[in-house]
PDB file of N, CA and C in Angstrom:
ATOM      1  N   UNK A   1      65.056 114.716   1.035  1.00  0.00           N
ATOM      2  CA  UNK A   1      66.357 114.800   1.648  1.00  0.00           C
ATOM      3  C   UNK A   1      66.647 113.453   2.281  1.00  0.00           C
ATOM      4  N   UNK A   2      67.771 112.762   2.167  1.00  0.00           N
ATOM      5  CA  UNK A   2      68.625 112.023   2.701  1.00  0.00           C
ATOM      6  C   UNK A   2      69.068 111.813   3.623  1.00  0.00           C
ATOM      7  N   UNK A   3      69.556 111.401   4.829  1.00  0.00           N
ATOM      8  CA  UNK A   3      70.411 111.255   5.690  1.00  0.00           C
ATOM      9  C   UNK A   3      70.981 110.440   5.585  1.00  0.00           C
ATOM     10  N   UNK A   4      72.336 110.296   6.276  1.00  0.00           N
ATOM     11  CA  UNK A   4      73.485 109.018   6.027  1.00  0.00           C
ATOM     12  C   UNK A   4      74.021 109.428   7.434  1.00  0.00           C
ATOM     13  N   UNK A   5      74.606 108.116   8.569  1.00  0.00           N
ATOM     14  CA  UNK A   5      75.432 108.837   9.386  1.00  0.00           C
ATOM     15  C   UNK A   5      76.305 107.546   9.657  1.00  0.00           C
ATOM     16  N   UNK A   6      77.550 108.020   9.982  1.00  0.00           N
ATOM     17  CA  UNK A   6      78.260 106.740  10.938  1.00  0.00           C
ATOM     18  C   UNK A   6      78.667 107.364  12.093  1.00  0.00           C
ATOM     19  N   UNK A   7      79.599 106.337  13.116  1.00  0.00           N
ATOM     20  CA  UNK A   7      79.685 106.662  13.960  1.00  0.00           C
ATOM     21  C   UNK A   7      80.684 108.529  13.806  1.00  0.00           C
ATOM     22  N   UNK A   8      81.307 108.575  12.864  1.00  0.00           N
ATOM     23  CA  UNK A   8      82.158 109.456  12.767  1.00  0.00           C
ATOM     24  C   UNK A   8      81.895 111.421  12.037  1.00  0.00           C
ATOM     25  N   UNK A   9      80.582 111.137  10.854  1.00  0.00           N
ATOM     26  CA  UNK A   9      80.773 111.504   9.825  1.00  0.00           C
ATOM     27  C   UNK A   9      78.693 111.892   9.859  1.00  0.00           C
ATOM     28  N   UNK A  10      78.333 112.715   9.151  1.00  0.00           N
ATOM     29  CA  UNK A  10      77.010 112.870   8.865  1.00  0.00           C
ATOM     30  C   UNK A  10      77.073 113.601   7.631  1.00  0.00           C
ATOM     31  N   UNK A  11      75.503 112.868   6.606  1.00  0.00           N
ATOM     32  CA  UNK A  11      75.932 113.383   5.121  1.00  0.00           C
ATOM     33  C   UNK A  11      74.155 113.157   5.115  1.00  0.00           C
ATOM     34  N   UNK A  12      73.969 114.639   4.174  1.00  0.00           N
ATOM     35  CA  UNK A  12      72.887 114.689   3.867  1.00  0.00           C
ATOM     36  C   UNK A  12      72.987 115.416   2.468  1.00  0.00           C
ATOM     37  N   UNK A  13      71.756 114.742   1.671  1.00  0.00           N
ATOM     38  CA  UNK A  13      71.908 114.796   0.226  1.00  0.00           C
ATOM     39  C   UNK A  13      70.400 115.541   0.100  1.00  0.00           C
ATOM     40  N   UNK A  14      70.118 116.165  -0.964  1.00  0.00           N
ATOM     41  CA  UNK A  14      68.648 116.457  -1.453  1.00  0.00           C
ATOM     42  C   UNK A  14      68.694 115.719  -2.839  1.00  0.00           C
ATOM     43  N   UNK A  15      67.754 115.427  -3.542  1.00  0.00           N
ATOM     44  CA  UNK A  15      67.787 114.444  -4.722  1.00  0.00           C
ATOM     45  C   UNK A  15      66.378 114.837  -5.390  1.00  0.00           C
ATOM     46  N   UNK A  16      66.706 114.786  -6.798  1.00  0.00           N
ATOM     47  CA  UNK A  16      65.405 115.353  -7.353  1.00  0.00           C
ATOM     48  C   UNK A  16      64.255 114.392  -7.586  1.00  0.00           C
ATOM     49  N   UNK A  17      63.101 114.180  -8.012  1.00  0.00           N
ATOM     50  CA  UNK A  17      62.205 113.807  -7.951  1.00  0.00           C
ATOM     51  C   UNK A  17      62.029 112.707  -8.423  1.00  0.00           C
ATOM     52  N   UNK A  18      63.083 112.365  -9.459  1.00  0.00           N
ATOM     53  CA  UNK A  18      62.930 111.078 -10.270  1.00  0.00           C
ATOM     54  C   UNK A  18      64.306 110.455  -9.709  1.00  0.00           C
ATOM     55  N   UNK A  19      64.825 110.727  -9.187  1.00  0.00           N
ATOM     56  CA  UNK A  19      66.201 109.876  -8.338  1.00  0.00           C
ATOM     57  C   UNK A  19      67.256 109.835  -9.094  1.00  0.00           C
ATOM     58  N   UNK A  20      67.305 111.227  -9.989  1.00  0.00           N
ATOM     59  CA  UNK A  20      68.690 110.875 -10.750  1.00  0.00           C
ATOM     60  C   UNK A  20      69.901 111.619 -10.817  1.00  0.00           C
ATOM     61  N   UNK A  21      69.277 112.881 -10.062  1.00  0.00           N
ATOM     62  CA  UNK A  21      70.279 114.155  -9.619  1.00  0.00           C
ATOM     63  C   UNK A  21      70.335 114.590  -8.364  1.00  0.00           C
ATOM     64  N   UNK A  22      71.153 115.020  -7.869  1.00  0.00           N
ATOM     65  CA  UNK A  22      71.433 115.291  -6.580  1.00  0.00           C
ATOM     66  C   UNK A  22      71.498 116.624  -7.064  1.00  0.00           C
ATOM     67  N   UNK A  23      70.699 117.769  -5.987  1.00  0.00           N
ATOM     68  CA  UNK A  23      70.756 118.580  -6.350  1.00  0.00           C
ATOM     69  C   UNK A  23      71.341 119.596  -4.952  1.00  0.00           C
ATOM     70  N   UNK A  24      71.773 118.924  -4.115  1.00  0.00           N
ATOM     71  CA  UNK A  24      72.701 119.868  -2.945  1.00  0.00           C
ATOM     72  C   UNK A  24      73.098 118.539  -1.996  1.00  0.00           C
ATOM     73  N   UNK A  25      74.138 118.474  -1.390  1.00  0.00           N
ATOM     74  CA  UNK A  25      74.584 117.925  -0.449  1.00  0.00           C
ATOM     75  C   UNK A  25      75.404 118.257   0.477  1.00  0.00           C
ATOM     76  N   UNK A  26      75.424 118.145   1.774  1.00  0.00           N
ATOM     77  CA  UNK A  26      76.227 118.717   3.097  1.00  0.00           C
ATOM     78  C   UNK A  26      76.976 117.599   3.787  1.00  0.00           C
ATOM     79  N   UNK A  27      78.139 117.771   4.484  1.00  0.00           N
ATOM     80  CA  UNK A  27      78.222 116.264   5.400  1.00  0.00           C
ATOM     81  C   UNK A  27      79.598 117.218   6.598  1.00  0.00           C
ATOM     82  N   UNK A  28      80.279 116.148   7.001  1.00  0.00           N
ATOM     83  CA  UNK A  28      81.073 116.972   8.281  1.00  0.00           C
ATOM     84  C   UNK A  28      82.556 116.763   7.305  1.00  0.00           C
ATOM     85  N   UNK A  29      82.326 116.639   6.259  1.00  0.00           N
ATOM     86  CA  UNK A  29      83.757 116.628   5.364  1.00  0.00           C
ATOM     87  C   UNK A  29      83.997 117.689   5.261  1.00  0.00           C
ATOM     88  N   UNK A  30      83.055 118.903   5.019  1.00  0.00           N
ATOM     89  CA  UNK A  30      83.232 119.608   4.432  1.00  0.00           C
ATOM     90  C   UNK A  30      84.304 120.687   4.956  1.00  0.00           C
ATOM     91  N   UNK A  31      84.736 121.513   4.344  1.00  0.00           N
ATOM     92  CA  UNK A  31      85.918 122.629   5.278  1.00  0.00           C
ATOM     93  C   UNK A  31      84.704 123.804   5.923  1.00  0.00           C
ATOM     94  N   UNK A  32      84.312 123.789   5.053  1.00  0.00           N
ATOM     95  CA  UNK A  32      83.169 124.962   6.003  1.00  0.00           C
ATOM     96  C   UNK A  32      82.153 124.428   7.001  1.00  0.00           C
ATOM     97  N   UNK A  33      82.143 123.268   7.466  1.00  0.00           N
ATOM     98  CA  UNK A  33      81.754 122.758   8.185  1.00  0.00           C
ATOM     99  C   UNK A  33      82.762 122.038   9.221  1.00  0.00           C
ATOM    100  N   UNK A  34      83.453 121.600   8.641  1.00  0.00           N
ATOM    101  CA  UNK A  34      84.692 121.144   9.810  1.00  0.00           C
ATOM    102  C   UNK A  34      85.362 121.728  10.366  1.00  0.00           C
ATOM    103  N   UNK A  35      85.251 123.111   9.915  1.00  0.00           N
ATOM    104  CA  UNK A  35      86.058 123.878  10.998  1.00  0.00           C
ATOM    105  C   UNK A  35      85.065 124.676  12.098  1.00  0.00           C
ATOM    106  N   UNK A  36      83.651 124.291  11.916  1.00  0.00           N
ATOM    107  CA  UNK A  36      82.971 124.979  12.489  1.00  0.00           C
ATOM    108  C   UNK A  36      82.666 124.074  13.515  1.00  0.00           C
ATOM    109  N   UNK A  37      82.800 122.793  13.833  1.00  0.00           N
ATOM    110  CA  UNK A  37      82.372 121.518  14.407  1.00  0.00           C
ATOM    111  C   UNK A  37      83.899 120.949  15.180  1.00  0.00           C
ATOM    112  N   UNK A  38      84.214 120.198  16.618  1.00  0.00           N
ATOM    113  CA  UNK A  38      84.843 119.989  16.804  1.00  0.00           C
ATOM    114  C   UNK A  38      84.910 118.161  16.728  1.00  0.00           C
ATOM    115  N   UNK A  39      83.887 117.721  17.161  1.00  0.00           N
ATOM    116  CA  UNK A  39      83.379 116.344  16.513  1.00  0.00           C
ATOM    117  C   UNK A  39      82.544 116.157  15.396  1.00  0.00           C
ATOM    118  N   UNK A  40      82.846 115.255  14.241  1.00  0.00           N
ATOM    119  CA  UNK A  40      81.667 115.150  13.048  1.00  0.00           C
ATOM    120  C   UNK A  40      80.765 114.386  13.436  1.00  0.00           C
ATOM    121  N   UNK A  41      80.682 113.374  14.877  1.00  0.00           N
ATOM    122  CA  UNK A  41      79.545 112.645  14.859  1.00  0.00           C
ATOM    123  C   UNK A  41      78.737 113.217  16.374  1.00  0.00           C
ATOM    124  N   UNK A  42      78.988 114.309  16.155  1.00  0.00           N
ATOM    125  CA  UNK A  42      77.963 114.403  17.701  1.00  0.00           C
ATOM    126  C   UNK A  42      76.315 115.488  17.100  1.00  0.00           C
ATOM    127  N   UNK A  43      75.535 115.649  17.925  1.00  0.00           N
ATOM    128  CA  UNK A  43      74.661 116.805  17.646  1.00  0.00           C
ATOM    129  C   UNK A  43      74.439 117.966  17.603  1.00  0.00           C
ATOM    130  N   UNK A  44      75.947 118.633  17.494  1.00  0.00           N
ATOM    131  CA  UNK A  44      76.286 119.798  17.003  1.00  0.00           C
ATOM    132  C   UNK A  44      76.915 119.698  15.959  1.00  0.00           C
ATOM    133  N   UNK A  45      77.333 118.460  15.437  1.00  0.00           N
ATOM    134  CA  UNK A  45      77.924 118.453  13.909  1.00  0.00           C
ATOM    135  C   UNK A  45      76.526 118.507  12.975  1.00  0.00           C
ATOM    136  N   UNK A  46      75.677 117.286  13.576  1.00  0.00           N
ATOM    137  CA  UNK A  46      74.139 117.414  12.722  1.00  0.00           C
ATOM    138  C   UNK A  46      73.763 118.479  12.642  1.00  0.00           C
ATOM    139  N   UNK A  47      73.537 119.470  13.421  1.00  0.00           N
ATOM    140  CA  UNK A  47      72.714 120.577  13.484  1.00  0.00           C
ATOM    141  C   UNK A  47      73.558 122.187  12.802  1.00  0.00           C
ATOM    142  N   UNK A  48      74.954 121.197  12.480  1.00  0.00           N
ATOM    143  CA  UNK A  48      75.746 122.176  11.178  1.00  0.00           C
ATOM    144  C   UNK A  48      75.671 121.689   9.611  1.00  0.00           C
ATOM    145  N   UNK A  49      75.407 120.416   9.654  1.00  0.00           N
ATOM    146  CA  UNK A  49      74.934 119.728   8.691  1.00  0.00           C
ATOM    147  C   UNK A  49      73.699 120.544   7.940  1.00  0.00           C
ATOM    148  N   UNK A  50      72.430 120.348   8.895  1.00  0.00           N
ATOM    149  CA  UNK A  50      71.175 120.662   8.275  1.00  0.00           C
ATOM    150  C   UNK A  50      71.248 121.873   8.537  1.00  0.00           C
ATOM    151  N   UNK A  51      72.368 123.136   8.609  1.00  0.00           N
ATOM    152  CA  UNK A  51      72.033 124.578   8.526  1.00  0.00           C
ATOM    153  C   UNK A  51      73.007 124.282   7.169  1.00  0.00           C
ATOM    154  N   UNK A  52      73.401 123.822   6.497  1.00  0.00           N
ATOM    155  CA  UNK A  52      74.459 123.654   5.511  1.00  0.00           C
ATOM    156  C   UNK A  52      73.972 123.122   4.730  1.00  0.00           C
ATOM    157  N   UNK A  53      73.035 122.337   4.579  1.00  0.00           N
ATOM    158  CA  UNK A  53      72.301 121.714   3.591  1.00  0.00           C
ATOM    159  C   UNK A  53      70.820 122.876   3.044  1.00  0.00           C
ATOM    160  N   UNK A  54      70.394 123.132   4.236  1.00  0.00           N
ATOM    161  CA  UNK A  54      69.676 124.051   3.879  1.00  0.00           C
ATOM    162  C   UNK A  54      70.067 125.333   3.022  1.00  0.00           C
ATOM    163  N   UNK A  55      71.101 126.111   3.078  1.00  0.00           N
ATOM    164  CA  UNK A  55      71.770 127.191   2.553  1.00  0.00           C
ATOM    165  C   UNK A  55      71.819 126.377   1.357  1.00  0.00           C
ATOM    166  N   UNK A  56      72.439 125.430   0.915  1.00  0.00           N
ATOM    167  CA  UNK A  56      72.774 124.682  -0.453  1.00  0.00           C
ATOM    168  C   UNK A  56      71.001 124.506  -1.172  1.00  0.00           C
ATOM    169  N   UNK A  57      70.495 123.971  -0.340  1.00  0.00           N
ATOM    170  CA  UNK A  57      68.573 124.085  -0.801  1.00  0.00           C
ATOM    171  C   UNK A  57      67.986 125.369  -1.425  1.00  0.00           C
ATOM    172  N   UNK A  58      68.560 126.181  -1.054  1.00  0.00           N
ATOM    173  CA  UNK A  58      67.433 127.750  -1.369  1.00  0.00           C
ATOM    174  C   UNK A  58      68.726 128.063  -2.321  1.00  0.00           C
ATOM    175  N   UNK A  59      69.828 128.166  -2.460  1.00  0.00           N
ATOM    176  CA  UNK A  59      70.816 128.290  -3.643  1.00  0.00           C
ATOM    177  C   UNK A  59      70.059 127.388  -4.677  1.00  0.00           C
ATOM    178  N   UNK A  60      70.099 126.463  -4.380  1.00  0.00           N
ATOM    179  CA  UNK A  60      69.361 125.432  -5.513  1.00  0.00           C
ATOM    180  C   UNK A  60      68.256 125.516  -5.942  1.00  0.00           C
ATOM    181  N   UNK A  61      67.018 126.434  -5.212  1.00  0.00           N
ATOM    182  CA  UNK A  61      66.045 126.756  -5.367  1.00  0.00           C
ATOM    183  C   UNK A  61      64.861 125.690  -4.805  1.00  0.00           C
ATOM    184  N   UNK A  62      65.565 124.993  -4.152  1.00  0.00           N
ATOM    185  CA  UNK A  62      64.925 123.769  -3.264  1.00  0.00           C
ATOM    186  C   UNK A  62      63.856 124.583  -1.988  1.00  0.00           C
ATOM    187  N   UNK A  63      62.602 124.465  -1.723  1.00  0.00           N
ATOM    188  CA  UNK A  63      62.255 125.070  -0.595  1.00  0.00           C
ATOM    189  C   UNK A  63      61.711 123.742   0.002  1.00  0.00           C
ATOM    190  N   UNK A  64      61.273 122.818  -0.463  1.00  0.00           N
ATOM    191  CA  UNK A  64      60.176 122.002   0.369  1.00  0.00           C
ATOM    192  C   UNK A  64      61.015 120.296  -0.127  1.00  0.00           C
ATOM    193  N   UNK A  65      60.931 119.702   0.773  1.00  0.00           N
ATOM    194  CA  UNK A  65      62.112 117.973   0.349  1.00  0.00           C
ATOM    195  C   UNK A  65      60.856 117.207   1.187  1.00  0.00           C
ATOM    196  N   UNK A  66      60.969 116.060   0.964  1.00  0.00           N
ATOM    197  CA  UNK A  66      60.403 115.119   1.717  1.00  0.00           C
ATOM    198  C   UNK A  66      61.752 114.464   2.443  1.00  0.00           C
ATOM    199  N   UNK A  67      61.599 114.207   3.881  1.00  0.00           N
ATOM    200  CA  UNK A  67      62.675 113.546   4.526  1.00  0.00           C
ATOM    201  C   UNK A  67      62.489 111.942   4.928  1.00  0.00           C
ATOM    202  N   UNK A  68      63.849 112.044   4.303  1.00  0.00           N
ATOM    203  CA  UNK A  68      63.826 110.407   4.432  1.00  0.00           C
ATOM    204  C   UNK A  68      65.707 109.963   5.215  1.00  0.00           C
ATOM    205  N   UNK A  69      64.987 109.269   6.608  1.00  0.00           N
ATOM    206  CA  UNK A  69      65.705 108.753   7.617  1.00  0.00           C
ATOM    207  C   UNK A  69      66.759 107.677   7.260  1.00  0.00           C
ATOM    208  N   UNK A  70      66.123 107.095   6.387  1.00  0.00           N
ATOM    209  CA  UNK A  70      67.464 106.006   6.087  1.00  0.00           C
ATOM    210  C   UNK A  70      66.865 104.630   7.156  1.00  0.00           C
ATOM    211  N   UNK A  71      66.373 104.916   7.665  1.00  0.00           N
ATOM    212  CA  UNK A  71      65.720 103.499   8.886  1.00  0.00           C
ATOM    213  C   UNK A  71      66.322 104.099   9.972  1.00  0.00           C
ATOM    214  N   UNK A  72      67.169 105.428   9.880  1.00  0.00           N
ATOM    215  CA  UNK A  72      67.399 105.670  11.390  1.00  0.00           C
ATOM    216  C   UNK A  72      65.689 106.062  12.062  1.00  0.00           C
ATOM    217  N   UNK A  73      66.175 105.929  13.147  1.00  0.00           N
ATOM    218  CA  UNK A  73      64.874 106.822  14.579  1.00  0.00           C
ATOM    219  C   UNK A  73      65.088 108.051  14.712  1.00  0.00           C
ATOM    220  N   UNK A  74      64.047 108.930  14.438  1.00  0.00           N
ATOM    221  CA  UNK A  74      63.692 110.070  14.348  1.00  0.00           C
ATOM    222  C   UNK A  74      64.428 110.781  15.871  1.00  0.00           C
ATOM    223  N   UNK A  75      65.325 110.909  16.456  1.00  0.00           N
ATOM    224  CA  UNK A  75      65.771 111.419  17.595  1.00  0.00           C
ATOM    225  C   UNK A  75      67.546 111.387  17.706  1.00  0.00           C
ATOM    226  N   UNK A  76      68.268 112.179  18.451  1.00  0.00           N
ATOM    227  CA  UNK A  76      69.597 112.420  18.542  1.00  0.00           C
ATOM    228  C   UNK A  76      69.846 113.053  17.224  1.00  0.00           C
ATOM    229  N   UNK A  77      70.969 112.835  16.543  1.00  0.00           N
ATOM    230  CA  UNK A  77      71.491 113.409  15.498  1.00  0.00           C
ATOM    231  C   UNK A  77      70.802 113.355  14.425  1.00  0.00           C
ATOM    232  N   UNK A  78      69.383 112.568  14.164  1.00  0.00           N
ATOM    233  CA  UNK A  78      68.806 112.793  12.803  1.00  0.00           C
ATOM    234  C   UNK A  78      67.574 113.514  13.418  1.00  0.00           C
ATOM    235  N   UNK A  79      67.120 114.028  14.451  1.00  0.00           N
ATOM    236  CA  UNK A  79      66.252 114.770  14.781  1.00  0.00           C
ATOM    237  C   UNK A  79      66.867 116.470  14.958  1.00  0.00           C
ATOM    238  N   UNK A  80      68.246 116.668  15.260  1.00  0.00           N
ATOM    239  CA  UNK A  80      68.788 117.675  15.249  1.00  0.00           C
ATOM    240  C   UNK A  80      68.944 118.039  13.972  1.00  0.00           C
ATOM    241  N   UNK A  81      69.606 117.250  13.273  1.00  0.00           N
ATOM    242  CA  UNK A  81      70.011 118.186  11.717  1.00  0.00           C
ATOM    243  C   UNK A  81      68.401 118.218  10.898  1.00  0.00           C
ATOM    244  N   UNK A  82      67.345 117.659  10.942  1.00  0.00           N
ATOM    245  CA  UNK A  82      66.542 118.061  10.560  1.00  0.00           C
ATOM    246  C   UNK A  82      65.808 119.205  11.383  1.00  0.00           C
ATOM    247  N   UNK A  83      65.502 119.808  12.490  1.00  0.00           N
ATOM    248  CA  UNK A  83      65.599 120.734  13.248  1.00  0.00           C
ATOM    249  C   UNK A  83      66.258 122.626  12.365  1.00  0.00           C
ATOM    250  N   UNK A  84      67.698 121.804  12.444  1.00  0.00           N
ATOM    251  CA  UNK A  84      68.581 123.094  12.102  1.00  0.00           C
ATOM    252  C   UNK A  84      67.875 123.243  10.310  1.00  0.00           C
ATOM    253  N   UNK A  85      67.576 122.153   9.815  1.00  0.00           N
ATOM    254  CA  UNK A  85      67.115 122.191   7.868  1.00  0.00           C
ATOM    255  C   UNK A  85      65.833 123.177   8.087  1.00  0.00           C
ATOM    256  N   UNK A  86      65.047 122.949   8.990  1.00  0.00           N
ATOM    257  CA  UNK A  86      64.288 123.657   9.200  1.00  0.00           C
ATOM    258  C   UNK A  86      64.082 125.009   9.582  1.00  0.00           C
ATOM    259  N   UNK A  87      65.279 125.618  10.292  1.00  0.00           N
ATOM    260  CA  UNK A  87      65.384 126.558  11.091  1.00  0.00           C
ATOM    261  C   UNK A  87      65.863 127.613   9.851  1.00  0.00           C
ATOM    262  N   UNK A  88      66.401 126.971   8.750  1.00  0.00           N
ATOM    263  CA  UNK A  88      67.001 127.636   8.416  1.00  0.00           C
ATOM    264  C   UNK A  88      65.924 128.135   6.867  1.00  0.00           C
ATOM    265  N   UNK A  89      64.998 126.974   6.804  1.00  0.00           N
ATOM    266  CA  UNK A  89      64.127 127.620   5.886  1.00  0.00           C
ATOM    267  C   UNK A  89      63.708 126.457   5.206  1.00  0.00           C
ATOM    268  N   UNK A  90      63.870 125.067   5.252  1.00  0.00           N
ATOM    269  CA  UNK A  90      62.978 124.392   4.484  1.00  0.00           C
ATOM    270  C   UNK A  90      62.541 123.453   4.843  1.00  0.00           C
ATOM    271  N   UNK A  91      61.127 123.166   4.123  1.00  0.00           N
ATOM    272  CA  UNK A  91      59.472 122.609   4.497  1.00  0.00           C
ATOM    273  C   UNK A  91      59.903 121.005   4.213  1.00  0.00           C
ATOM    274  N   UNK A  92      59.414 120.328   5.232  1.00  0.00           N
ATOM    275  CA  UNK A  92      59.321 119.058   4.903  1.00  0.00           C
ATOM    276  C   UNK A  92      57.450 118.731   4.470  1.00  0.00           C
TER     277      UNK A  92
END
């Protein structure tokens, strides 16, 4: 799994093994997520993110991702939406 964030916006991708398919992705674009979120860049948007990515994971048949930060630091909004990925059912 992926992370991407700006100041505005958070996007997380799952990607298959050889890097050539994306096989679920979540971000604060989404309508089922944006209406559930009142800011896309705070840590309640992340932590709708990675319950949204996760649901898209087990549809996909995804249970277990390796996570990868992007060079962010493991804390605030990329420690929350991985949190909620978890909560919701899948293994890093």
């Amino acid at each position: 799994m992926c992370v991407f964030r700006t100041p505005r916006h958070i996007y997380a991708q799952i990607i298959d093994a050889t890097g050539g398919r994306v096989l679920a992705s979540a971000s604060t674009l989404e309508v089922e997520v944006k209406s559930a979120i009142k800011n896309g860049g705070n840590i309640a948007a992340a932590s709708a993110v990675g319950k949204r990515i996760a649901e898209k994971a087990k549809a996909a048949g995804v249970e277990s991702v390796a996570f990868d930060r992007s060079g962010f630091r493991y804390h605030g909004r990329v420690k929350a939406l991985a949190d909620a990925a978890r909560e919701g059912g899948l293994q890093f």
